[in-house]
N, C-alpha and C. Protein backbone atom coordinates (compact mmCIF):
# COMPACT_ATOMS: atom_id res chain seq x y z
N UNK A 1 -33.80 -34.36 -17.38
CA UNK A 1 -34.74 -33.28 -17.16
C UNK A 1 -36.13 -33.74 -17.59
N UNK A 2 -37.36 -33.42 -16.61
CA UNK A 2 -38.57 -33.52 -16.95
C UNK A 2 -39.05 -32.73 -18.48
N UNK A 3 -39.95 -33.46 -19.20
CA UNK A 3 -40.76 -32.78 -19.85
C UNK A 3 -41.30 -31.68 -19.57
N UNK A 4 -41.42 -29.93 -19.87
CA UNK A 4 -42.49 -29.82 -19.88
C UNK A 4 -44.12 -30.04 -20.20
N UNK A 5 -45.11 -29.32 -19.22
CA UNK A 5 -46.18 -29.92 -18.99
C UNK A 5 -46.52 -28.68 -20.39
N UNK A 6 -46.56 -27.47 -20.62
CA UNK A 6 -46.81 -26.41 -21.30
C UNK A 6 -45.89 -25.89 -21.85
N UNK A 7 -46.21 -25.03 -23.16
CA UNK A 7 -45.46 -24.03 -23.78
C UNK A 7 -46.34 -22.39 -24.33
N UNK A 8 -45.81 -21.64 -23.79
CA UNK A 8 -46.06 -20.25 -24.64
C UNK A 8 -44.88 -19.96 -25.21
N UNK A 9 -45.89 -18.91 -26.49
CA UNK A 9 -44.74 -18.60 -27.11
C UNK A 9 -44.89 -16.96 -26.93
N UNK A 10 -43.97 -15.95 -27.04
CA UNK A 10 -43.81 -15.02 -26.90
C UNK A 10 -43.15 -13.98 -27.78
N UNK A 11 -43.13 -12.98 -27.97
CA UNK A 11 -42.50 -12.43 -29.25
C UNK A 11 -42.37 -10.85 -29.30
N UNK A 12 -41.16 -10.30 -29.21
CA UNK A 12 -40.73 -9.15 -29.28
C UNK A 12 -41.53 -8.05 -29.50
N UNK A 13 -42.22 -7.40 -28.96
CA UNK A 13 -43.03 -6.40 -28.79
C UNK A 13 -42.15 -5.09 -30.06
N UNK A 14 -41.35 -4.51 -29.81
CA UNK A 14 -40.78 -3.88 -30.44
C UNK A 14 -40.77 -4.03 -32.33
N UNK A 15 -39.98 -5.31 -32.50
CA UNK A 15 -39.55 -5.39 -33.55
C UNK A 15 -40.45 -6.91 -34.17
N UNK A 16 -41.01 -7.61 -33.48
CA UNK A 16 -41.44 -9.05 -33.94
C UNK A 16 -40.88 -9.57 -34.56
N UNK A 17 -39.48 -9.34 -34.31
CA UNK A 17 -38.48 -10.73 -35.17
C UNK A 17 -37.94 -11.65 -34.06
N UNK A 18 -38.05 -11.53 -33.33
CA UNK A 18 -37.83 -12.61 -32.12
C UNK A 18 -38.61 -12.98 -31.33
N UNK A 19 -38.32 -14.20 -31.00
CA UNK A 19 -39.28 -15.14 -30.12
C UNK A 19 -38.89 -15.64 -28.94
N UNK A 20 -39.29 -15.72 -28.03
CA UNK A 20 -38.50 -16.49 -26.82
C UNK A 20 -40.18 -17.97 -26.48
N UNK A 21 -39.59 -18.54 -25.34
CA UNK A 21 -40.76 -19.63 -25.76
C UNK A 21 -40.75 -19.68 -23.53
N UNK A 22 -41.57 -20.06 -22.83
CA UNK A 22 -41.82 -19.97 -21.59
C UNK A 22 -42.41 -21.44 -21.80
N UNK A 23 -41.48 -22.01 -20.71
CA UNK A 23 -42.22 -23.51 -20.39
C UNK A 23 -42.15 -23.75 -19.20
N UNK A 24 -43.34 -24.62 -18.80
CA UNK A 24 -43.93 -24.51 -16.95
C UNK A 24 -43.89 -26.01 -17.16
N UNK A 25 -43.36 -26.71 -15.92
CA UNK A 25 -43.21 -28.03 -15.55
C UNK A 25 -43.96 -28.38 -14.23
N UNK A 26 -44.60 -28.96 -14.12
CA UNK A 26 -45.35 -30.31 -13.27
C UNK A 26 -45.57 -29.04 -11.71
N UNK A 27 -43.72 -29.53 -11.34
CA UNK A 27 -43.55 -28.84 -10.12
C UNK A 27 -43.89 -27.38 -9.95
N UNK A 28 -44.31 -26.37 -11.27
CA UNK A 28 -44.53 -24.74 -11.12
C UNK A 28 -43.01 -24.65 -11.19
N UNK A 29 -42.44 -25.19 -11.79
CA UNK A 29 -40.98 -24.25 -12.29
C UNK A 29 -41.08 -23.69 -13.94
N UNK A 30 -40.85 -22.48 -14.04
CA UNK A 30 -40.83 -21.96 -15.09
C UNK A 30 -39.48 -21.55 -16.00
N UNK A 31 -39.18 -22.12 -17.49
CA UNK A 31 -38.17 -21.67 -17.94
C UNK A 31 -38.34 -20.65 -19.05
N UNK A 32 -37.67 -19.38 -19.54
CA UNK A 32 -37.33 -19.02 -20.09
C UNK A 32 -36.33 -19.42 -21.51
N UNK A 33 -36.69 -20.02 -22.59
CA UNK A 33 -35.71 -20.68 -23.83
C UNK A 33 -35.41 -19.48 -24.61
N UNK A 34 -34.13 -20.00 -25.35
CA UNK A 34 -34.40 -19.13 -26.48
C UNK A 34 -34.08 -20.11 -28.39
N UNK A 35 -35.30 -20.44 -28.61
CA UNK A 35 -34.76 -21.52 -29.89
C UNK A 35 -34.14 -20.98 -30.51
N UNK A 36 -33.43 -19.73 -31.02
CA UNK A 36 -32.35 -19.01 -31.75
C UNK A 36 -31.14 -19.46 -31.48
N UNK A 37 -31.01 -20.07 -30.30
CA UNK A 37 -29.90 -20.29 -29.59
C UNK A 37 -29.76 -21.93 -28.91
N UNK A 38 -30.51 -22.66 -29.87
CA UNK A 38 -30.36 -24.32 -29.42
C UNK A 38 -31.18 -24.21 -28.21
N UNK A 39 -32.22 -23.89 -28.36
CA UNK A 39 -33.17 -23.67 -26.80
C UNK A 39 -32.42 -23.50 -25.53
N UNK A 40 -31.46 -22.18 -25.66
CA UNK A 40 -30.69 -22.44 -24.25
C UNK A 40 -31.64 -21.80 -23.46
N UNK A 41 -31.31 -21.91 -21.50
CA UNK A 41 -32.56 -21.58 -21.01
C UNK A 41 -32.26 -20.36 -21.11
N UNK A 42 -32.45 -18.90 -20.56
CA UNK A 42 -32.10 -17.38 -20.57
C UNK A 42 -32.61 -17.45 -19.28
N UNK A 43 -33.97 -17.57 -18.31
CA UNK A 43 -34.05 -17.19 -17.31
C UNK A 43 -35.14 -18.57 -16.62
N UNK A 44 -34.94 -18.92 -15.27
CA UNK A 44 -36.15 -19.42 -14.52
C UNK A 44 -36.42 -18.59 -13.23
N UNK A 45 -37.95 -18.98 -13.33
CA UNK A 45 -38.34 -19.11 -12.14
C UNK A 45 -39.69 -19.93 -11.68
N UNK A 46 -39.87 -19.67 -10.16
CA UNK A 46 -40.35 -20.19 -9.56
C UNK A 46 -42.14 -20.56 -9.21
N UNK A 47 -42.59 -19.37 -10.56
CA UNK A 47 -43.79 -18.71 -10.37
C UNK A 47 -44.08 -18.05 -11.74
N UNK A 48 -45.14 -18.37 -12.16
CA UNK A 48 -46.12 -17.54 -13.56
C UNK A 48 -46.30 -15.95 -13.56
N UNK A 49 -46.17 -15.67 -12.24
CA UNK A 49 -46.35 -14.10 -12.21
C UNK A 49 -44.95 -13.42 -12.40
N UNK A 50 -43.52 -14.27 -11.74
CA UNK A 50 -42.53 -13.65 -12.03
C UNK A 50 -42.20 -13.76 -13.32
N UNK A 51 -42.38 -14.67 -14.00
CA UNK A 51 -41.96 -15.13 -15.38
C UNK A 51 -42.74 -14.08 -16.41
N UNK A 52 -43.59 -13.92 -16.29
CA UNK A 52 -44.73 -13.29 -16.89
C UNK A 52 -44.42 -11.74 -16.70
N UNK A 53 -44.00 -11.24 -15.52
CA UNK A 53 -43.11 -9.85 -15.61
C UNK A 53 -42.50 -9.61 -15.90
N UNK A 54 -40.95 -10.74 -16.28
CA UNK A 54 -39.54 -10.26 -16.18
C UNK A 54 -40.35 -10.53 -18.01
N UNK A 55 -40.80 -11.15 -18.84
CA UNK A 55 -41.26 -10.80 -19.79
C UNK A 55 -41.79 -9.53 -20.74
N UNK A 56 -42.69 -9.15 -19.90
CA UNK A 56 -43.66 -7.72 -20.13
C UNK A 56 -42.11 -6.49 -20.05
N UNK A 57 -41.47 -6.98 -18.75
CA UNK A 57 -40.36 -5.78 -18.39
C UNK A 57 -39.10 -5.68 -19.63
N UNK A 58 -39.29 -7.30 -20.43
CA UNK A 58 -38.51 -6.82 -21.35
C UNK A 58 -39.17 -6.72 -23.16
N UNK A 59 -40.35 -6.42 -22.72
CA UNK A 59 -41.27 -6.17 -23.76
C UNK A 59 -41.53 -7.27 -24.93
N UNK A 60 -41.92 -7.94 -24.04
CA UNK A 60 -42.37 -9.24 -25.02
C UNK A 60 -43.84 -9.55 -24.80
N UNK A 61 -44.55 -9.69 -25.66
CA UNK A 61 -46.00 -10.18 -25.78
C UNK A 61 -46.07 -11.81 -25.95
N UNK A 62 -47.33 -12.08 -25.29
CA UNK A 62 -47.31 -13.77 -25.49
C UNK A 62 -48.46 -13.36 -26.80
N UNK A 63 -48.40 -14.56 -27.48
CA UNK A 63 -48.34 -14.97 -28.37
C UNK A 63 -50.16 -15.58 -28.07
N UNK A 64 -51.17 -15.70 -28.26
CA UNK A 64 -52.50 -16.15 -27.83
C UNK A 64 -52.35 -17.38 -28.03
N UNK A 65 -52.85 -17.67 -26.65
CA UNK A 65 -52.34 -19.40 -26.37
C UNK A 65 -51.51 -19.94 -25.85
N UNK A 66 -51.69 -21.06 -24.84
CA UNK A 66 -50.86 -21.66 -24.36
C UNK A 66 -51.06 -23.45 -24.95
N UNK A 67 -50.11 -23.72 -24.99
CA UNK A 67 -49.82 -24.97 -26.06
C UNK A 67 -49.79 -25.60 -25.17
N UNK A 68 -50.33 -26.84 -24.84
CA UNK A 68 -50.01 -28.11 -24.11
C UNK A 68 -49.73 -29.16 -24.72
N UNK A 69 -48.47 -30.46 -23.64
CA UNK A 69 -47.71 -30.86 -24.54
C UNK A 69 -47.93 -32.46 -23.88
């Protein structure tokens, strides 16, 4: 598997004890991790705007900043 090119981090709107982390690769594929869980992936897609919704829809805030790697 490629490196990602980026990382955000993101974090439970509700409660702020959890984090999930969004990483975008070269090609515009986007993954969903969860480091709680050995960085397994939880969701991809294909696009910043879907990733970035199915986020908000499950009430997670990014975190200010996007980390490049």
């Amino acid at each position: 598997m490629k490196r990602p090119k980026w990382i955000e981090v993101w974090i439970d709107s509700s409660s702020g004890e959890y984090v999930l982390l969004l990483r975008g690769f070269e090609d515009g594929r986007m993954e969903v991790v969860d480091p709680q869980e050995q960085y397994r992936v939880i969701e991809a897609f294909n696009d910043y705007a879907d990733a970035t919704l199915w986020m908000n829809e499950d009430e997670y805030d990014l975190v200010e900043g996007r980390h490049a790697l």
